[in-house]
N, C-alpha and C. Protein backbone atom coordinates (compact mmCIF):
# COMPACT_ATOMS: atom_id res chain seq x y z
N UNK A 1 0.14 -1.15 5.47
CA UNK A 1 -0.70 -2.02 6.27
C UNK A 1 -2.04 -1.35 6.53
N UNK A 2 -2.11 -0.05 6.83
CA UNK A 2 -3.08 0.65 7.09
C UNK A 2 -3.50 0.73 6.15
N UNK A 3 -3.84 1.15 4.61
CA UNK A 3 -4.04 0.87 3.59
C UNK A 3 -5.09 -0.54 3.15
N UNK A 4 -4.53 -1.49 3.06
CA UNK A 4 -4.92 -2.95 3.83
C UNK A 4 -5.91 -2.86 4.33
N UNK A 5 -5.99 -2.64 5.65
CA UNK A 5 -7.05 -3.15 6.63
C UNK A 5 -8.18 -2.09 6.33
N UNK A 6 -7.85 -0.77 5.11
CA UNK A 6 -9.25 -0.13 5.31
C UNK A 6 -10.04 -0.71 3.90
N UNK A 7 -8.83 -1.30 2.74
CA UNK A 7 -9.55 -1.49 1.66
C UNK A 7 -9.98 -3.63 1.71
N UNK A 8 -10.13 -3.91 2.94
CA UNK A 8 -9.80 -5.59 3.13
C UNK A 8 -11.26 -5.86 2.89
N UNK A 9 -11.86 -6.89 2.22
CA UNK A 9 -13.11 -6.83 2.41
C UNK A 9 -13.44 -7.76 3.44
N UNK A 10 -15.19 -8.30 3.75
CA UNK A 10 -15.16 -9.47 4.84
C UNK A 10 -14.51 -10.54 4.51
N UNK A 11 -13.67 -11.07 5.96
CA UNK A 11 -13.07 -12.39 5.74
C UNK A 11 -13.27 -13.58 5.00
N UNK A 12 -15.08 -13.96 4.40
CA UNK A 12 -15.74 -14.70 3.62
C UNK A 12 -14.77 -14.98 2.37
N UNK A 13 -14.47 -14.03 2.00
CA UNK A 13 -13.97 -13.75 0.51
C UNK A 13 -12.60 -13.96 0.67
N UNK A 14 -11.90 -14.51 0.55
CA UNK A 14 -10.39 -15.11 0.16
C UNK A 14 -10.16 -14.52 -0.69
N UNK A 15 -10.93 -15.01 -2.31
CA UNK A 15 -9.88 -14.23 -3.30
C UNK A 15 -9.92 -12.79 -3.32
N UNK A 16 -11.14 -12.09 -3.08
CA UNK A 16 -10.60 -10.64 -3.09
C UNK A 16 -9.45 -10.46 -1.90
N UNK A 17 -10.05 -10.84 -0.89
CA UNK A 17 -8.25 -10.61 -0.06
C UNK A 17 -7.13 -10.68 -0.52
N UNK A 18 -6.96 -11.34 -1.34
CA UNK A 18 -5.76 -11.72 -1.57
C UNK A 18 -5.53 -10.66 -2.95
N UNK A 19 -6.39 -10.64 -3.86
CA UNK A 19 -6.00 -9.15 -4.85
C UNK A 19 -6.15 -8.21 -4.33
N UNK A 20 -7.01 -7.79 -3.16
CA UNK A 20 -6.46 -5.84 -2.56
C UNK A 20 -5.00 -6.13 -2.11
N UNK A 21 -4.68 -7.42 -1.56
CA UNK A 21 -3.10 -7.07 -0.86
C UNK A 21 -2.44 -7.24 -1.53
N UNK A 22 -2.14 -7.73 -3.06
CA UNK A 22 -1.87 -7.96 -4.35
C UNK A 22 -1.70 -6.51 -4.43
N UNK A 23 -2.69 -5.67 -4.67
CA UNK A 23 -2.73 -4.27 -5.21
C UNK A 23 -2.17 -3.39 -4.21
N UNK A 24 -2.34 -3.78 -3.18
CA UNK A 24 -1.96 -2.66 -2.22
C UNK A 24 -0.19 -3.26 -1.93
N UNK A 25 -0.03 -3.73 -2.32
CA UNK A 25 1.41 -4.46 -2.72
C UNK A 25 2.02 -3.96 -3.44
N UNK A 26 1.66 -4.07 -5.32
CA UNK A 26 1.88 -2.97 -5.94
C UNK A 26 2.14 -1.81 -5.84
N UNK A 27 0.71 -1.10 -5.43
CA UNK A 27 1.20 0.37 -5.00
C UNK A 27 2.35 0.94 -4.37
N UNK A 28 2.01 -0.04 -3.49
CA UNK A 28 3.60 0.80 -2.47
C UNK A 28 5.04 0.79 -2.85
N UNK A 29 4.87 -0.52 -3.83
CA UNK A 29 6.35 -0.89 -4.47
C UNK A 29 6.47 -0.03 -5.71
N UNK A 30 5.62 0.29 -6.20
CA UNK A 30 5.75 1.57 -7.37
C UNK A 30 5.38 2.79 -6.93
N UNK A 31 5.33 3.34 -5.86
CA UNK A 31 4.82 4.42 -5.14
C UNK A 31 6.38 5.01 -4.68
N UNK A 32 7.14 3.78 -3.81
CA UNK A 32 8.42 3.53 -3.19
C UNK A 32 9.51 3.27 -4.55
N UNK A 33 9.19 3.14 -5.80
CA UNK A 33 10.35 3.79 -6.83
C UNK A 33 10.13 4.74 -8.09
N UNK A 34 9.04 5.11 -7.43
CA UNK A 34 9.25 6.44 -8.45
C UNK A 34 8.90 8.03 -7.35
N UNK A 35 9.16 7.57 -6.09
CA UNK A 35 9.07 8.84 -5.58
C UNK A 35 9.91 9.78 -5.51
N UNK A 36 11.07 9.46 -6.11
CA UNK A 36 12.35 10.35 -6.30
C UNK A 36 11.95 11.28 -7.31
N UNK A 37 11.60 10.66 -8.30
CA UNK A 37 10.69 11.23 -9.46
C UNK A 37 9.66 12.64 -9.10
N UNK A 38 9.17 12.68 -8.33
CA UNK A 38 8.13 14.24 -8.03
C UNK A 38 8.82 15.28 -6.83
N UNK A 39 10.17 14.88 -6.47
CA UNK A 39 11.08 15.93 -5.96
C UNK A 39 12.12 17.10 -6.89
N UNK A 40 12.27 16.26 -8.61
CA UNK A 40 13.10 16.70 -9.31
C UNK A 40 12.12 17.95 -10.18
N UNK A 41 12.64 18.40 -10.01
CA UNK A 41 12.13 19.87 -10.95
C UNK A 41 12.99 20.32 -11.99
N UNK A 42 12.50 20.19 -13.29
CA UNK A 42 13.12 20.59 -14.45
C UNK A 42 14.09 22.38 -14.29
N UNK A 43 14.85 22.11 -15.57
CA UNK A 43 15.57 23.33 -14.98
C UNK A 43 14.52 24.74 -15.38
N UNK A 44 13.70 24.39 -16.16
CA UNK A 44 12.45 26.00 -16.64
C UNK A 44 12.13 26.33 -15.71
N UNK A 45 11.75 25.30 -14.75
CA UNK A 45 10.75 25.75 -12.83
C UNK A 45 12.06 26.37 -12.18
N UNK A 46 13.47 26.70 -12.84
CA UNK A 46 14.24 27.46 -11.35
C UNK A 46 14.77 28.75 -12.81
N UNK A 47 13.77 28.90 -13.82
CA UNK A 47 14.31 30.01 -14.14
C UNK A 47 13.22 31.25 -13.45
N UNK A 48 12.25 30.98 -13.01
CA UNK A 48 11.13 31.79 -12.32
C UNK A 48 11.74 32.28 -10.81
N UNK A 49 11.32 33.33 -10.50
CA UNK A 49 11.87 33.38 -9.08
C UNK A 49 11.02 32.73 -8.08
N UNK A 50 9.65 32.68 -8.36
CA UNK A 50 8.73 32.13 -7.46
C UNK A 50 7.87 31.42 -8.56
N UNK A 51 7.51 29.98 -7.60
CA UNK A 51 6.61 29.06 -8.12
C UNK A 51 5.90 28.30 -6.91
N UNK A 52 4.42 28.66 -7.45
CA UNK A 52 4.08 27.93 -5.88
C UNK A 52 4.05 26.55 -6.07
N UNK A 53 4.68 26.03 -7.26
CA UNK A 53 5.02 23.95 -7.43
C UNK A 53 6.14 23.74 -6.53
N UNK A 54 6.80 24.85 -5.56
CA UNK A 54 8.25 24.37 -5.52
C UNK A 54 7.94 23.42 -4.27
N UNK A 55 9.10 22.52 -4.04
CA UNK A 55 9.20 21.27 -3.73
C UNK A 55 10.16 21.98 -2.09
N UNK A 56 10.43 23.01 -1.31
CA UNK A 56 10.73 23.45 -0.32
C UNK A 56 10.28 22.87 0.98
N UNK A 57 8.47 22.97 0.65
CA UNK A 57 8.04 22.54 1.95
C UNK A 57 7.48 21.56 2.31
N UNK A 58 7.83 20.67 1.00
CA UNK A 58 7.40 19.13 1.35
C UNK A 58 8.71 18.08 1.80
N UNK A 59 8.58 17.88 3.29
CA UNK A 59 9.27 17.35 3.87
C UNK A 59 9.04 15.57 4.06
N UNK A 60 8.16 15.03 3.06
CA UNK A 60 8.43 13.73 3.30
C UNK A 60 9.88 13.11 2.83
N UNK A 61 9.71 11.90 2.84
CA UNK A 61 10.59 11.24 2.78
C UNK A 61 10.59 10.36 1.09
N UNK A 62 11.53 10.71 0.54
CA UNK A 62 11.61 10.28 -0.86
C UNK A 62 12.63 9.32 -1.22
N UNK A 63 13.37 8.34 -0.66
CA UNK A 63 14.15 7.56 -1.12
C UNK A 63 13.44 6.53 0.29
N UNK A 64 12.71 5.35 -0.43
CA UNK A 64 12.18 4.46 0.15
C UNK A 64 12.82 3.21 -0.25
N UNK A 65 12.53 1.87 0.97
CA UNK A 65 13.29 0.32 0.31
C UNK A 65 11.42 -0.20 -0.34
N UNK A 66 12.24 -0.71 -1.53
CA UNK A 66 10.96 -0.91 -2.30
C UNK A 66 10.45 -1.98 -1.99
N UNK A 67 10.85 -3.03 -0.97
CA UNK A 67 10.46 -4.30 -1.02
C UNK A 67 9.89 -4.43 0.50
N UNK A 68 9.69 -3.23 1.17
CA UNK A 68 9.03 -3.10 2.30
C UNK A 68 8.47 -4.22 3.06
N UNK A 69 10.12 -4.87 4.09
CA UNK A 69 9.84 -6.00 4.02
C UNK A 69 8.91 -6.45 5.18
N UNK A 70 8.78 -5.28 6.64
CA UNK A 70 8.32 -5.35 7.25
C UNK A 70 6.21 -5.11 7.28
N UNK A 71 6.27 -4.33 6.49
CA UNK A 71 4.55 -3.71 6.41
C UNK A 71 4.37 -4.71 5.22
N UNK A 72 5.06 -5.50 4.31
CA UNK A 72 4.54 -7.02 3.37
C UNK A 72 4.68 -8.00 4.04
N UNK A 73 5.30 -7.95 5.02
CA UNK A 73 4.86 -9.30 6.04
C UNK A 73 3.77 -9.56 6.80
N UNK A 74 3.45 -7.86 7.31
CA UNK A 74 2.66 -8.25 8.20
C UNK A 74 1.38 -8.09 7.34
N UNK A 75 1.17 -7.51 5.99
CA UNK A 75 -0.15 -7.68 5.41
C UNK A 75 -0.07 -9.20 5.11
N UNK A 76 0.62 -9.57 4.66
CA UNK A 76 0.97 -11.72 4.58
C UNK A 76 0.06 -12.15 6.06
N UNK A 77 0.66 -11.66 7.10
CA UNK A 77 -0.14 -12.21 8.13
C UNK A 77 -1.36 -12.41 8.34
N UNK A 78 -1.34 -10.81 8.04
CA UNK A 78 -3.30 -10.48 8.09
C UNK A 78 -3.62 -11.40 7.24
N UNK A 79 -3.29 -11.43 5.74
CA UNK A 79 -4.42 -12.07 5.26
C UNK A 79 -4.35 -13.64 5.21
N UNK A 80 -3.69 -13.92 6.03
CA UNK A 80 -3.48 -15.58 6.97
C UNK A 80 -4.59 -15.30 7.47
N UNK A 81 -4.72 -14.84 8.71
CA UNK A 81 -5.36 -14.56 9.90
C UNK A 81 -7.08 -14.65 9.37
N UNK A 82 -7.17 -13.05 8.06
CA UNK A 82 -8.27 -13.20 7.30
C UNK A 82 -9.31 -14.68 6.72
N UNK A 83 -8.03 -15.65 6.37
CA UNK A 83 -8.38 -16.16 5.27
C UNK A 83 -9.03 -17.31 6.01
N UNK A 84 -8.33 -17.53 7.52
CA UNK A 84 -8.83 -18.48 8.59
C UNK A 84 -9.97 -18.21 9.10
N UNK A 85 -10.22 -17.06 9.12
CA UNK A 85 -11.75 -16.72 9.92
C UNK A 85 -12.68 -17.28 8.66
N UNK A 86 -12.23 -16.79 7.52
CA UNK A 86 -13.49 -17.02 6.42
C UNK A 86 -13.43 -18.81 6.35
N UNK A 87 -12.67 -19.38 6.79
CA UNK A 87 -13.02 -20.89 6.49
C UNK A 87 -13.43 -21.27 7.96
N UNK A 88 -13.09 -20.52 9.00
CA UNK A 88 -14.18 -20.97 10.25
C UNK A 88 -15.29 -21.01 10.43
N UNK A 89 -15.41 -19.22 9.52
CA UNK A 89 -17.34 -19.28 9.43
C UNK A 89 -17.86 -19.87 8.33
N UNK A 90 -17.37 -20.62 7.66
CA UNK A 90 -18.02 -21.61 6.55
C UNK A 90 -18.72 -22.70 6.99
N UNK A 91 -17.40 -23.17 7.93
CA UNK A 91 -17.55 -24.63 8.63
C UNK A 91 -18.55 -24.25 10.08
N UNK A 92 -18.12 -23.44 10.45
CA UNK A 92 -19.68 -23.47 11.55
C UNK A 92 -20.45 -23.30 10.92
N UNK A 93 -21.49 -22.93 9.69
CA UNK A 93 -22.62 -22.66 8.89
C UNK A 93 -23.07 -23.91 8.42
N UNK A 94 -22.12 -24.90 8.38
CA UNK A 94 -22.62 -25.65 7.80
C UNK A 94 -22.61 -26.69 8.96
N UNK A 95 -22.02 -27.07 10.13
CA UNK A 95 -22.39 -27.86 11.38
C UNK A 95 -23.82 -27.26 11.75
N UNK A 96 -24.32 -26.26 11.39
CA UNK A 96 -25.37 -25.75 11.94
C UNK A 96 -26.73 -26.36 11.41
């Protein structure tokens, strides 16, 4: 969501709204299944005794739900919310 609201452009624009949250949609859903993927270390990286690649002190979180249903709803909202302002300020511009 945070993501979202920094890459959102002005409300005017509908269709780009709707492809950053498109993309920022994407991302997270391919971000959220292949992150298992950069915890696994081949077996060559544990024939070394020390490697400063090792995966010890990174404590995020690597098994994510890919369909992130709560932070894709609420970007759905926003760009409701978005898409209403840009047809409010149309229609006052043109009563004017």
């Amino acid at each position: 969501m945070h993501a979202f609201l920094l890459l959102a452009p002005p409300p005017s624009k509908k269709r780009v709204i709707l492809q950053v949250a498109d993309k920022v949609k994407k991302f997270f859903f391919y971000y959220s299944i292949n992150r298992h993927k950069m915890t696994v270390i081949t077996p060559s990286y544990h024939a070394e005794n020390y490697s400063p690649d090792d995966n010890r002190y990174d404590l995020r979180q690597f098994l994510y739900n890919a369909r992130w249903p709560r932070q894709f709803a609420s970007i759905g909202k926003r760009v409701e919310e978005l898409s209403k302002k840009g047809k409010g300020t149309k229609e006052k511009k043109s009563n004017l």
